[in-house]
Protein backbone atom coordinates (compact mmCIF):
# COMPACT_ATOMS: atom_id res chain seq x y z
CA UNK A 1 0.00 0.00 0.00
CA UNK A 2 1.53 3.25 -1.15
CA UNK A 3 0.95 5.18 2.12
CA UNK A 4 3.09 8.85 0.33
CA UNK A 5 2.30 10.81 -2.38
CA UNK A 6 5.04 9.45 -4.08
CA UNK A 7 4.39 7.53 -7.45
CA UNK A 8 7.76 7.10 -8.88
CA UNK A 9 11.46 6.96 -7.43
CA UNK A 10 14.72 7.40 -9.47
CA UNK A 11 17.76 5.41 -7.51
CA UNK A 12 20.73 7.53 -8.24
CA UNK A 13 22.85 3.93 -7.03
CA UNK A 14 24.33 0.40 -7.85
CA UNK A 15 24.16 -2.64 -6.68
CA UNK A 16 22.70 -3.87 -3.71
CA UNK A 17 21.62 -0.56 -1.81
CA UNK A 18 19.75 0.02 -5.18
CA UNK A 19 18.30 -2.95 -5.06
CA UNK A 20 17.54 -2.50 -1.50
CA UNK A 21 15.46 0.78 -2.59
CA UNK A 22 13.76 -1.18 -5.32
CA UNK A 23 12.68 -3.64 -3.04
CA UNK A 24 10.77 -0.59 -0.98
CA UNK A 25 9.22 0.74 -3.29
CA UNK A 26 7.44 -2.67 -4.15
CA UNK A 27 6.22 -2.84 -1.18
CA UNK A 28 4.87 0.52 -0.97
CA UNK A 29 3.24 0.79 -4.49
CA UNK A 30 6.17 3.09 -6.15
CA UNK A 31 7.30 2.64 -9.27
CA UNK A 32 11.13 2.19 -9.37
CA UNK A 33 13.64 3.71 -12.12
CA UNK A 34 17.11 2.32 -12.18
CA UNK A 35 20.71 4.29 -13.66
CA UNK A 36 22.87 1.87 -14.86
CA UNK A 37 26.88 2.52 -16.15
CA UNK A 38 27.75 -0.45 -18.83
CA UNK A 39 29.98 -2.06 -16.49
CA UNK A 40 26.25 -2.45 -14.10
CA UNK A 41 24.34 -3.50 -17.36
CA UNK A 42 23.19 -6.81 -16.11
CA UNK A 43 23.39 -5.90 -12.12
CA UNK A 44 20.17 -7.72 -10.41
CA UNK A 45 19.06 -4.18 -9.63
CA UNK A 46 18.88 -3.33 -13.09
CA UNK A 47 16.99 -6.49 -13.75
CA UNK A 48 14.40 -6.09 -10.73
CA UNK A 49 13.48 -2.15 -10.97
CA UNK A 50 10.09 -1.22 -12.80
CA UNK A 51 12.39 0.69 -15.70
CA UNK A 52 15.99 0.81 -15.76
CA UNK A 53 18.18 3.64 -18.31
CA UNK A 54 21.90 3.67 -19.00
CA UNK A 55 24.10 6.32 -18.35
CA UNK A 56 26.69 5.66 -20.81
CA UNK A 57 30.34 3.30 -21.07
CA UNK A 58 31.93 5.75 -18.73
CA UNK A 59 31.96 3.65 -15.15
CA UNK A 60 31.38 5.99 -13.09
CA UNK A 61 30.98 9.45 -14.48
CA UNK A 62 26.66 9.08 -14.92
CA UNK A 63 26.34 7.70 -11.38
CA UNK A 64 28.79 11.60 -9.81
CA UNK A 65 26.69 13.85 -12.69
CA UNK A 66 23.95 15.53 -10.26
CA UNK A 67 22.66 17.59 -13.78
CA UNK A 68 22.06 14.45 -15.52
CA UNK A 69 20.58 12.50 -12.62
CA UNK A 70 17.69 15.23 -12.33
CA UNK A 71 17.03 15.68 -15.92
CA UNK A 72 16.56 11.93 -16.19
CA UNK A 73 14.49 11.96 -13.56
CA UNK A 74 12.61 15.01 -14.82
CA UNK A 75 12.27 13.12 -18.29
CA UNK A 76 11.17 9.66 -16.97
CA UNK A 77 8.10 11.18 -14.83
CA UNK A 78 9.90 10.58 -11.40
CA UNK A 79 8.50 12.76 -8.49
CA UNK A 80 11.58 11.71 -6.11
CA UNK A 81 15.52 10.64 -5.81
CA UNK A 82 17.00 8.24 -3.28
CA UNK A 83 20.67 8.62 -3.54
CA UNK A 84 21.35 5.68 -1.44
CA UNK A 85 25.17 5.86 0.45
CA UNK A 86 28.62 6.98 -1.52
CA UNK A 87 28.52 8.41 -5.16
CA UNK A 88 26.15 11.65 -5.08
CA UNK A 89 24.48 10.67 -1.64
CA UNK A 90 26.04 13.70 0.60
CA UNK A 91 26.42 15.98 -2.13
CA UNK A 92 24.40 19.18 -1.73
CA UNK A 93 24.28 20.30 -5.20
CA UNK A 94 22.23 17.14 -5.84
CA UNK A 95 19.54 18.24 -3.53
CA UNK A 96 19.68 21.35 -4.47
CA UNK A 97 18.67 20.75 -8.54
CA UNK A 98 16.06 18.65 -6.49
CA UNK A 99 14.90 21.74 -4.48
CA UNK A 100 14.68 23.40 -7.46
CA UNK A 101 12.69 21.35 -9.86
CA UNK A 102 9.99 20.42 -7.45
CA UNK A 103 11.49 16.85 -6.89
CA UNK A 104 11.60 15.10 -3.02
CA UNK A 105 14.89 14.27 -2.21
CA UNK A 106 15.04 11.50 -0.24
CA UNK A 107 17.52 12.68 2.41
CA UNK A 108 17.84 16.23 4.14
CA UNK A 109 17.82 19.55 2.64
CA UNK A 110 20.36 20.97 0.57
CA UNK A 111 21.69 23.55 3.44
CA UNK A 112 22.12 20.76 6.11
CA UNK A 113 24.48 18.46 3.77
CA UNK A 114 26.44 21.46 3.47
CA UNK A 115 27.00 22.07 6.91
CA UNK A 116 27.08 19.03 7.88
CA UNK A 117 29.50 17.77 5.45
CA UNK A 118 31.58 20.61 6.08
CA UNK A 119 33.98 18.86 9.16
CA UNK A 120 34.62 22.35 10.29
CA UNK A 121 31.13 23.60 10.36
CA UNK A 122 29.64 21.03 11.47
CA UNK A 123 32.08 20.78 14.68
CA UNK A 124 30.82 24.41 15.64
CA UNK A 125 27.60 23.29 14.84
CA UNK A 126 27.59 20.51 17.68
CA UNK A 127 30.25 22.89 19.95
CA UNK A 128 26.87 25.30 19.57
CA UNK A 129 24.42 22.53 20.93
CA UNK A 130 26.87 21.58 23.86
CA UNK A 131 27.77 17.59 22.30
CA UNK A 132 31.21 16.92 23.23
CA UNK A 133 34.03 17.09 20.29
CA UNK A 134 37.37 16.07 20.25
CA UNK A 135 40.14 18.56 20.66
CA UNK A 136 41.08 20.19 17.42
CA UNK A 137 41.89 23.15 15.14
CA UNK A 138 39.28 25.98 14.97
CA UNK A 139 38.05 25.88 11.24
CA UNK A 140 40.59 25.14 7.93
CA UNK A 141 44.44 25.16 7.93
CA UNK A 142 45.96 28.11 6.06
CA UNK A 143 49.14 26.22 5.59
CA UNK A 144 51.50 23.88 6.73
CA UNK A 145 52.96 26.34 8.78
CA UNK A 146 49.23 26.99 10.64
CA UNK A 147 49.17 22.89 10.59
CA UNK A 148 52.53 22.79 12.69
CA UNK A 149 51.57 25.53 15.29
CA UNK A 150 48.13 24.35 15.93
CA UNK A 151 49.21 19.90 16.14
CA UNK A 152 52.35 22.00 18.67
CA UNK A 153 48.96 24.05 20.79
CA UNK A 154 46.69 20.51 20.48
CA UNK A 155 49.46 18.16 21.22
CA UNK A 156 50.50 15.06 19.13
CA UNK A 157 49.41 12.27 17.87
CA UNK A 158 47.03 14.33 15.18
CA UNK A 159 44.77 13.48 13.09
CA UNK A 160 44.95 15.48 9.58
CA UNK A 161 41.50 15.53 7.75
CA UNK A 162 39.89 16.70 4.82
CA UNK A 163 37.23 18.78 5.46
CA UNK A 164 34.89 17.61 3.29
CA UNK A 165 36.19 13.93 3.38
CA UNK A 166 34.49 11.00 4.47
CA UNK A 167 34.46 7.44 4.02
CA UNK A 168 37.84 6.73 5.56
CA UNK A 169 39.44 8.65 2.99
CA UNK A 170 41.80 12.10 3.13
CA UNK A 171 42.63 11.17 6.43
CA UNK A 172 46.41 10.41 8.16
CA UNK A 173 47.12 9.90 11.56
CA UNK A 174 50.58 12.05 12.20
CA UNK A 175 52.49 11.51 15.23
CA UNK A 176 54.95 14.30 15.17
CA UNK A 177 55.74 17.64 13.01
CA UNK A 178 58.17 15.44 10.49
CA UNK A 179 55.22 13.22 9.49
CA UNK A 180 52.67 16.15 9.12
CA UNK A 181 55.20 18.09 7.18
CA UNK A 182 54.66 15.01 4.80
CA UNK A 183 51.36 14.05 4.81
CA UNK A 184 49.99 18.02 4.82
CA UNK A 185 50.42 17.75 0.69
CA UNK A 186 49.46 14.42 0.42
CA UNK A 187 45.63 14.84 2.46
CA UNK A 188 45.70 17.80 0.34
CA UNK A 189 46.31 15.99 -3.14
CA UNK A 190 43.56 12.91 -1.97
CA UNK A 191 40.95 15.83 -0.89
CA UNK A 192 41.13 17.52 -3.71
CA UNK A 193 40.83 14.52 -6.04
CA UNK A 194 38.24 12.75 -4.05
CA UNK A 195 36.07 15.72 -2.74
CA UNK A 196 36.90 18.47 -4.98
CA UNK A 197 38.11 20.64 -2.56
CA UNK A 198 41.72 21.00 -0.77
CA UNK A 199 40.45 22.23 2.89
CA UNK A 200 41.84 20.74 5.69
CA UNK A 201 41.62 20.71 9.40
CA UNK A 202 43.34 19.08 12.79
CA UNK A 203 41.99 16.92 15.33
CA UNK A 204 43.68 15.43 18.50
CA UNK A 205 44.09 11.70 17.56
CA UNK A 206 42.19 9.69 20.25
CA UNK A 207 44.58 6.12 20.81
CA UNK A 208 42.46 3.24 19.84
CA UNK A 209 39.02 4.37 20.66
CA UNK A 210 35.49 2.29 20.62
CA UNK A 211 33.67 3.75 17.40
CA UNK A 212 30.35 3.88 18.19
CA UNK A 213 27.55 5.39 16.28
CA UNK A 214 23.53 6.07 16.64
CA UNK A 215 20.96 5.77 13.84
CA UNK A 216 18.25 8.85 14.02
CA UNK A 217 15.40 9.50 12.31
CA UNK A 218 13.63 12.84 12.16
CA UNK A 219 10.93 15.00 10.02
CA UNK A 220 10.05 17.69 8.95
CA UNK A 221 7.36 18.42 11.77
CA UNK A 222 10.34 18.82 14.75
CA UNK A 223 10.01 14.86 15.62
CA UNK A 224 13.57 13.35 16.07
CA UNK A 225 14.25 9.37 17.47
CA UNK A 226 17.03 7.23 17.54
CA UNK A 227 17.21 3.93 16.71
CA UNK A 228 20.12 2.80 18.84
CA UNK A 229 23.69 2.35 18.37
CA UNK A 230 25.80 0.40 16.60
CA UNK A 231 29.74 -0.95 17.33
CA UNK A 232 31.85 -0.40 14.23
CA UNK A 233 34.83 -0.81 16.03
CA UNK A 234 36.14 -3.64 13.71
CA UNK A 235 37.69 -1.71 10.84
CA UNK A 236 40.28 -1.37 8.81
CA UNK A 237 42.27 1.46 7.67
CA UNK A 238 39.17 3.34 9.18
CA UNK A 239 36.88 1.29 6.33
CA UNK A 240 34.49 -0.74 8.63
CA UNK A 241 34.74 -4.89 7.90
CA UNK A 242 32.11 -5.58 11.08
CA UNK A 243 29.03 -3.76 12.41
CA UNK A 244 26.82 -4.61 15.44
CA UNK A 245 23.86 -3.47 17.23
CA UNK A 246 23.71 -2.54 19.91
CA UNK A 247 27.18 -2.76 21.59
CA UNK A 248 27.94 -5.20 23.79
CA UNK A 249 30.52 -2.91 25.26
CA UNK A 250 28.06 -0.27 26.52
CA UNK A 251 26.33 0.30 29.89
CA UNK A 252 22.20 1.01 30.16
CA UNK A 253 23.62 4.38 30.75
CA UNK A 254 26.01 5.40 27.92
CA UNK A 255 23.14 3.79 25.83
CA UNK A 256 20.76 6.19 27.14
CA UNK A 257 23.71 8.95 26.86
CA UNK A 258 24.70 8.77 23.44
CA UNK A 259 20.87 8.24 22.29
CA UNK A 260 20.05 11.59 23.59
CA UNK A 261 23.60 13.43 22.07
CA UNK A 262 22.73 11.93 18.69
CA UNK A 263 18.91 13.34 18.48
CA UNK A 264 20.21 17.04 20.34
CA UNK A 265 22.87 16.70 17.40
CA UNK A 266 19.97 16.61 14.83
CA UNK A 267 17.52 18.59 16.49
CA UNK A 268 20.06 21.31 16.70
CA UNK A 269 20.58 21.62 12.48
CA UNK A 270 16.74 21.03 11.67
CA UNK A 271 17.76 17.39 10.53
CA UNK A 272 15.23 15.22 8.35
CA UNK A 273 15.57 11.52 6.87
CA UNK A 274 17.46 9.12 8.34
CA UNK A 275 21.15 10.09 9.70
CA UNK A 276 23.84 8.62 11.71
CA UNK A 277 25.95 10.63 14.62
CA UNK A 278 29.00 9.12 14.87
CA UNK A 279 31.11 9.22 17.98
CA UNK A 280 34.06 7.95 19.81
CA UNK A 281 34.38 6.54 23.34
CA UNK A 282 37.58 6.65 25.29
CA UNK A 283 37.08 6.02 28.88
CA UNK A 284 33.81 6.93 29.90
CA UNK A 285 34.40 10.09 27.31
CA UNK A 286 32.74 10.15 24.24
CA UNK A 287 33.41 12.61 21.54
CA UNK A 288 31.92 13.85 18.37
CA UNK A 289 33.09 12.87 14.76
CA UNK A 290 30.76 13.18 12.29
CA UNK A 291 27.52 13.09 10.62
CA UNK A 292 26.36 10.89 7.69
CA UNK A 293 23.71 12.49 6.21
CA UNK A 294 22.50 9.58 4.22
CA UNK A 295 21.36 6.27 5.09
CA UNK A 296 24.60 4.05 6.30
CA UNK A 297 25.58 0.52 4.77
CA UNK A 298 25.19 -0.83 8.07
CA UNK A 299 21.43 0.58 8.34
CA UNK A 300 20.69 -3.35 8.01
CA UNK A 301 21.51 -4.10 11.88
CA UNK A 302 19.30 -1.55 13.35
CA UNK A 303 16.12 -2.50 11.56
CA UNK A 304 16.90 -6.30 12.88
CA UNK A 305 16.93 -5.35 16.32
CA UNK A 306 13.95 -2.44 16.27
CA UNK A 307 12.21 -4.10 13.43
CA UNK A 308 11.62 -0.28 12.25
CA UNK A 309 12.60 -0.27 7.72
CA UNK A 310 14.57 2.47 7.51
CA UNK A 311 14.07 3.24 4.17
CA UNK A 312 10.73 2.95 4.21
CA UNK A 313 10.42 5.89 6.80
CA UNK A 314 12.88 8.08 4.28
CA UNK A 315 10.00 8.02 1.66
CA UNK A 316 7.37 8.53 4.05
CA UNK A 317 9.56 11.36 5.61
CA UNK A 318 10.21 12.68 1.77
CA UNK A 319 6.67 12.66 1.23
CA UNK A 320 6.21 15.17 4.27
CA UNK A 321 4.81 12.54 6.66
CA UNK A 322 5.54 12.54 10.18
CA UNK A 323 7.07 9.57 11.61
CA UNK A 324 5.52 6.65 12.14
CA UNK A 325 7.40 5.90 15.54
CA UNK A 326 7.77 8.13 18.93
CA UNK A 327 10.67 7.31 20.88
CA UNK A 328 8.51 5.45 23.48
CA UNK A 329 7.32 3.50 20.82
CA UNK A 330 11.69 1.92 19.72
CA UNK A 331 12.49 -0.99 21.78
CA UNK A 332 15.48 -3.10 20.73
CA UNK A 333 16.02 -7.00 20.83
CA UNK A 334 18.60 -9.11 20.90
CA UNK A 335 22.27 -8.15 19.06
CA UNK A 336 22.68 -8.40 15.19
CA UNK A 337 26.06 -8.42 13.26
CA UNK A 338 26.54 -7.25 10.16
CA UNK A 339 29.64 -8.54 8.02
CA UNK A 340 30.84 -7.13 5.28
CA UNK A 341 32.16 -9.72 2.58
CA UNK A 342 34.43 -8.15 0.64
CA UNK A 343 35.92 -9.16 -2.79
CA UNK A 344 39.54 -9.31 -1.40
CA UNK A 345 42.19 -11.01 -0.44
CA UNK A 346 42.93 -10.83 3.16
CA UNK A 347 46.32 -12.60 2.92
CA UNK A 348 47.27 -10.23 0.10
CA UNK A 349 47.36 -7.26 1.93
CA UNK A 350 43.54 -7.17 0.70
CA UNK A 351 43.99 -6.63 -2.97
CA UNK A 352 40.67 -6.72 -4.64
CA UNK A 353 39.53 -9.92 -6.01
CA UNK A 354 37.23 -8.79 -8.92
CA UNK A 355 36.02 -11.18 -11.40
CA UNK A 356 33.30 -13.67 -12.31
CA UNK A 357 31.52 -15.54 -9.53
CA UNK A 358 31.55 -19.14 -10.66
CA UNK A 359 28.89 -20.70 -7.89
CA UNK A 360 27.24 -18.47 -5.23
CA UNK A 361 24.84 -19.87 -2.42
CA UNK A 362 22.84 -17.38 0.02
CA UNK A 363 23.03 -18.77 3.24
CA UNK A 364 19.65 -18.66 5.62
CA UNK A 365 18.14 -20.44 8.27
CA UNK A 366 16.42 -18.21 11.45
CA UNK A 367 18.09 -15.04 12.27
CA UNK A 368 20.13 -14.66 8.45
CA UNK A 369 19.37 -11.82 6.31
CA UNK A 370 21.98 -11.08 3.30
CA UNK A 371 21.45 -7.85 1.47
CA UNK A 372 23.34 -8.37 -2.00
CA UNK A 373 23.30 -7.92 -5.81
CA UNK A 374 25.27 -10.99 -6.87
CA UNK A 375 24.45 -14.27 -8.28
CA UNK A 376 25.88 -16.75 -10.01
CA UNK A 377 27.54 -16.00 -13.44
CA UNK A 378 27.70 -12.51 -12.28
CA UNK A 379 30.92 -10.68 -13.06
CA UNK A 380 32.20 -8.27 -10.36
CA UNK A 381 33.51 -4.87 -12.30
CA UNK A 382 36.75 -3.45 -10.85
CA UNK A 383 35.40 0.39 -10.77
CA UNK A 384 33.73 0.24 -7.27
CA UNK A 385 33.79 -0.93 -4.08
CA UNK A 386 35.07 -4.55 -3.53
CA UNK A 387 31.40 -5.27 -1.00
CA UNK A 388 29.77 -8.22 -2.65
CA UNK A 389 27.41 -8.75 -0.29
CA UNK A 390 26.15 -8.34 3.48
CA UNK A 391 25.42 -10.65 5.99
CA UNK A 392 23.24 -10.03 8.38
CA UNK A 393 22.30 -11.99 11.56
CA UNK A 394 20.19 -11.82 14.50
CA UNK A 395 19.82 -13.95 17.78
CA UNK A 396 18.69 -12.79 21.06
CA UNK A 397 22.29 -13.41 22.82
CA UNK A 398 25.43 -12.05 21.95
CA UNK A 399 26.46 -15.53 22.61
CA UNK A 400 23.92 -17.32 20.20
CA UNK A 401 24.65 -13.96 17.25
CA UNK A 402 28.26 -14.72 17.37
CA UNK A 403 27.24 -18.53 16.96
CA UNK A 404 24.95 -17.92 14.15
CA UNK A 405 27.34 -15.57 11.95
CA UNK A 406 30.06 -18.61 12.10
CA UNK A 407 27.00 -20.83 10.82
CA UNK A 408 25.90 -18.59 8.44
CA UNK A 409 29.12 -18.25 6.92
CA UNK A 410 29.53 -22.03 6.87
CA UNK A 411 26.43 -22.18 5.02
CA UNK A 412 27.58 -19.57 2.42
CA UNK A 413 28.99 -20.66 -1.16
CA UNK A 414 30.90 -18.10 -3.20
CA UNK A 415 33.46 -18.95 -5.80
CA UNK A 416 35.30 -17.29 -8.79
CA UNK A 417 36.58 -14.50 -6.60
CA UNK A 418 38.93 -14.61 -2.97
CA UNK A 419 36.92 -13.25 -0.01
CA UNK A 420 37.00 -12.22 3.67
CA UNK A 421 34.48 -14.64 4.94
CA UNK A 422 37.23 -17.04 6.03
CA UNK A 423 39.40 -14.05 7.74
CA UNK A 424 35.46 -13.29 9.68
CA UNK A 425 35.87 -16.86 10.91
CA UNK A 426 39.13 -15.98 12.56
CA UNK A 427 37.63 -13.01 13.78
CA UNK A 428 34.44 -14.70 15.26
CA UNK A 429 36.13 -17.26 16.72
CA UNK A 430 38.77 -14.86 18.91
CA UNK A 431 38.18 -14.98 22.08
CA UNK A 432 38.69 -11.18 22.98
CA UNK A 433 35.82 -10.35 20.11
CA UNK A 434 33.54 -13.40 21.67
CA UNK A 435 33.60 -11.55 25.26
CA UNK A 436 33.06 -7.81 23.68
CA UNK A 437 36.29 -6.51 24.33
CA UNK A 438 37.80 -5.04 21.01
CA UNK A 439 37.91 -1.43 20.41
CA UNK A 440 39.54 0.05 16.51
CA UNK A 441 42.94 -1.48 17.55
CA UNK A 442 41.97 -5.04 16.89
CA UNK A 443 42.85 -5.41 13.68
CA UNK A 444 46.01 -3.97 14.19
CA UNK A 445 46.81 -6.35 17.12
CA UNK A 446 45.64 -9.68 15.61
CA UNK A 447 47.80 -10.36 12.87
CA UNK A 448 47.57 -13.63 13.80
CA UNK A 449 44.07 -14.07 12.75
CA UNK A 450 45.75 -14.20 8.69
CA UNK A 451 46.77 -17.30 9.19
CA UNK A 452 43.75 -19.12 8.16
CA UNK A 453 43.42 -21.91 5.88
CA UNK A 454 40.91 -21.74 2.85
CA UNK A 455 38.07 -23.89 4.09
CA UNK A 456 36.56 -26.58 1.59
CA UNK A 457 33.22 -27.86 2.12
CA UNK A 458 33.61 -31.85 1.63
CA UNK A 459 31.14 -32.04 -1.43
CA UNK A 460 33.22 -29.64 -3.25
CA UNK A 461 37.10 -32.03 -2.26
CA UNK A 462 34.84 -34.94 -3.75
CA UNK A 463 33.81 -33.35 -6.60
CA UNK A 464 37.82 -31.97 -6.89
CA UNK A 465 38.83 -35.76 -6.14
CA UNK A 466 36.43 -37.05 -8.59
CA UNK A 467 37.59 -34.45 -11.36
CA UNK A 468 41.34 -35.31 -10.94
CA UNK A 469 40.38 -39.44 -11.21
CA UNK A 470 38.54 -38.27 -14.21
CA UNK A 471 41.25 -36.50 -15.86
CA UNK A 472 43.72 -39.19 -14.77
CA UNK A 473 41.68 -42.16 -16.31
CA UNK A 474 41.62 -39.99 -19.61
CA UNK A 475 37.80 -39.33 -19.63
């Protein structure tokens, strides 16, 4: 039932968050458009949207034009855009064309990406509404020279980052004035090429903190909720590999603590959609990072434990509806884990594994959700991110979640391509991760978990065995 004036949604994605979008709009009676690049021609999303138009043999340039994504949108009929995460999904301008034809964006107004995707503004923004930052320069560096003064006033380690950065990129951790002198061009040179612009600012590096974030809601009637939090402590090179909600390494009262910071964080810019406030804990101090003003890859764990779809309430919320949830109303259940299976190599430093996926099988049972856009035969292009898929489960222990995800990946069958569902194993099975006790160190300090042997399942050695008899006989 189509409970928003909306009739007809352009995805301005790929793959499976696309797909995830499509999927919503099914179920609320609105018609789906799909973008494709050539390299996405036959990508499930492309196959399972109501109409689907290509934008061209260039990879990526369609999917990072906000002019074109409009005026195809204005052309097919479409009353709305979902951006989904990465590509155009934070970028102002976007919303903006939106503002201006008449079309909902599905995702906050033009003047709050700005600001909030502005590091610097938005840290005065949260200073303003009294939520705890970390210590740090007071807007953009001037120069190296400004860099080197203010890291000597803040005190080192540092953490150099591009203003408008995000996704663990244009950032460097510098440890003394030698190794800012050096990365000062380099954060510059990545900002510049990945964000268009070469701003850059200081904060105090906090020494292998918990990374915990909250996903909020809010509309456009003053009504602002959070969904909970989720641990993303398990990361790499600051790129998350496993999510979970809620943390098993919080209290009853930090829970309640950083709930409330995250919806005075959006309350205090007029926020609307769905957002996550993003925050670090040291101690019992947490500390502001940032805010995603788009819906998060790891979205997936919070609806399993509220059972609230988060991109349905972004449409309704588009569509000027209130929300359909007070706060009394979000209750959470059990723990979920989200892990991301990558198309990489762990044991190769993680060099992407791209390629054609010879054999894949979902996993399920109770408790297993996977949110993907693979299948078998389907080749994996080398232009964007190495995710191939998400799996998601839910039990009502962190005992019995832990146990399901090692089932669950068990269960799973993916070939062609080198994963990280074996490294996960290695992870799951630690016993410092098991008890909750990890923080974004662990990586770092388990090296050991590498040494993994590729797992076989013992149909596939028998059908090996019986292939090399074959071959041997002379069949």
């Amino acid at each position: 039932m189509n409970e928003t004036r909306l009739k007809k949604t352009l995805i301005a994605n790929r793959g499976e968050i696309a797909l995830r979008i499509v999927r919503a709009c099914a179920e609320m009676s609105i018609r789906s458009v799909a973008v494709y690049s050539e390299a996405d021609r036959y990508g499930l999303y492309v196959k399972r949207a109501d109409e689907a138009y290509s934008l061209g043999e260039d990879p990526l340039a369609g999917y990072l034009d906000p002019v074109r994504i409009v005026n195809l949108a204005v052309q097919t009929g479409c009353d709305s855009i979902h951006p989904g995460y990465g590509f155009l999904s934070e970028n102002a301008a976007l919303a903006q064309l939106c503002e201006d034809k008449g079309i909902a964006f599905i995702g906050p107004t033009s003047a709050v990406i700005h600001r909030m995707g502005d590091k610097t503004q938005a840290r005065k923004s949260m200073i303003a509404a009294g939520i705890p930052v970390t210590p740090g320069s007071d807007g953009n560096l001037d120069s190296i020279e400004d860099a080197l003064q203010q890291a000597e006033g803040i005190g080192y380690p540092i953490m150099l980052k591009a203003t408008s950065g995000g996704g663990g990129r244009g950032i460097r951790r510098c440890d003394n004035a030698e190794e800012l002198t050096k990365q000062y061009p380099r954060v510059i040179s990545e900002a510049t090429k990945a964000f268009g612009s070469a701003e850059v600012f200081l904060e105090k590096c906090i020494i292998n903190p918990k990374h915990i974030e909250v996903q909020i809601l809010a509309d456009s009637h003053g009504n602002v909720i959070h969904l909970f939090e989720r641990d993303c402590s398990i990361q790499r090179r600051n790129q998350k590999l496993i999510e979970i909600a809620p943390s098993p390494q919080l209290t009853k009262a930090q829970r309640e603590y950083i709930g409330a910071l995250a919806v005075r964080a959006a309350a205090a810019v007029n926020y609307r959609s769905a957002g996550t406030v993003e925050f670090l804990l040291t101690g019992e101090d947490f500390y502001f990072m940032e805010m995603n003003t788009r819906i998060q890859v790891e979205h997936t764990i919070s609806e399993q434990i509220t059972g609230v779809d988060i991109v349905r309430e972004q449409m309704r919320i588009a569509a000027g509806l209130p929300l359909s949830y007070s706060q009394k109303d979000i209750g959470y259940r059990g723990f979920a884990i989200q892990l991301r299976i990558n198309a990489e190599d762990p044991k190769n430093d993680f060099l992407p594994s791209f390629g054609r996926i010879t054999h894949y099988y979902a996993p399920g049972g109770p408790g297993v959700r996977v949110d993907t856009a693979i299948y078998t035969g389907y080749e994996i292009p080398p232009y964007y991110d190495s995710m191939c898929l998400k799996l998601i489960v839910w039990a009502l222990t962190w005992e019995e979640t832990v146990a399901r995800a090692q089932r669950a990946i068990d269960d799973m069958r993916l070939h062609g391509i080198r994963t990280t569902a074996n490294y996960y194993q290695k992870i799951l099975a630690n016993e410092d991760f098991r008890k909750g006790r990890f923080d974004t160190s662990f990586v770092v300090e388990h090296p050991e978990l590498l040494n993994y042997s590729e797992k076989r399942h013992p149909s596939e050695v028998a059908l090996a065995l019986a292939a090399a008899i074959a071959a041997h006989a002379g069949w």
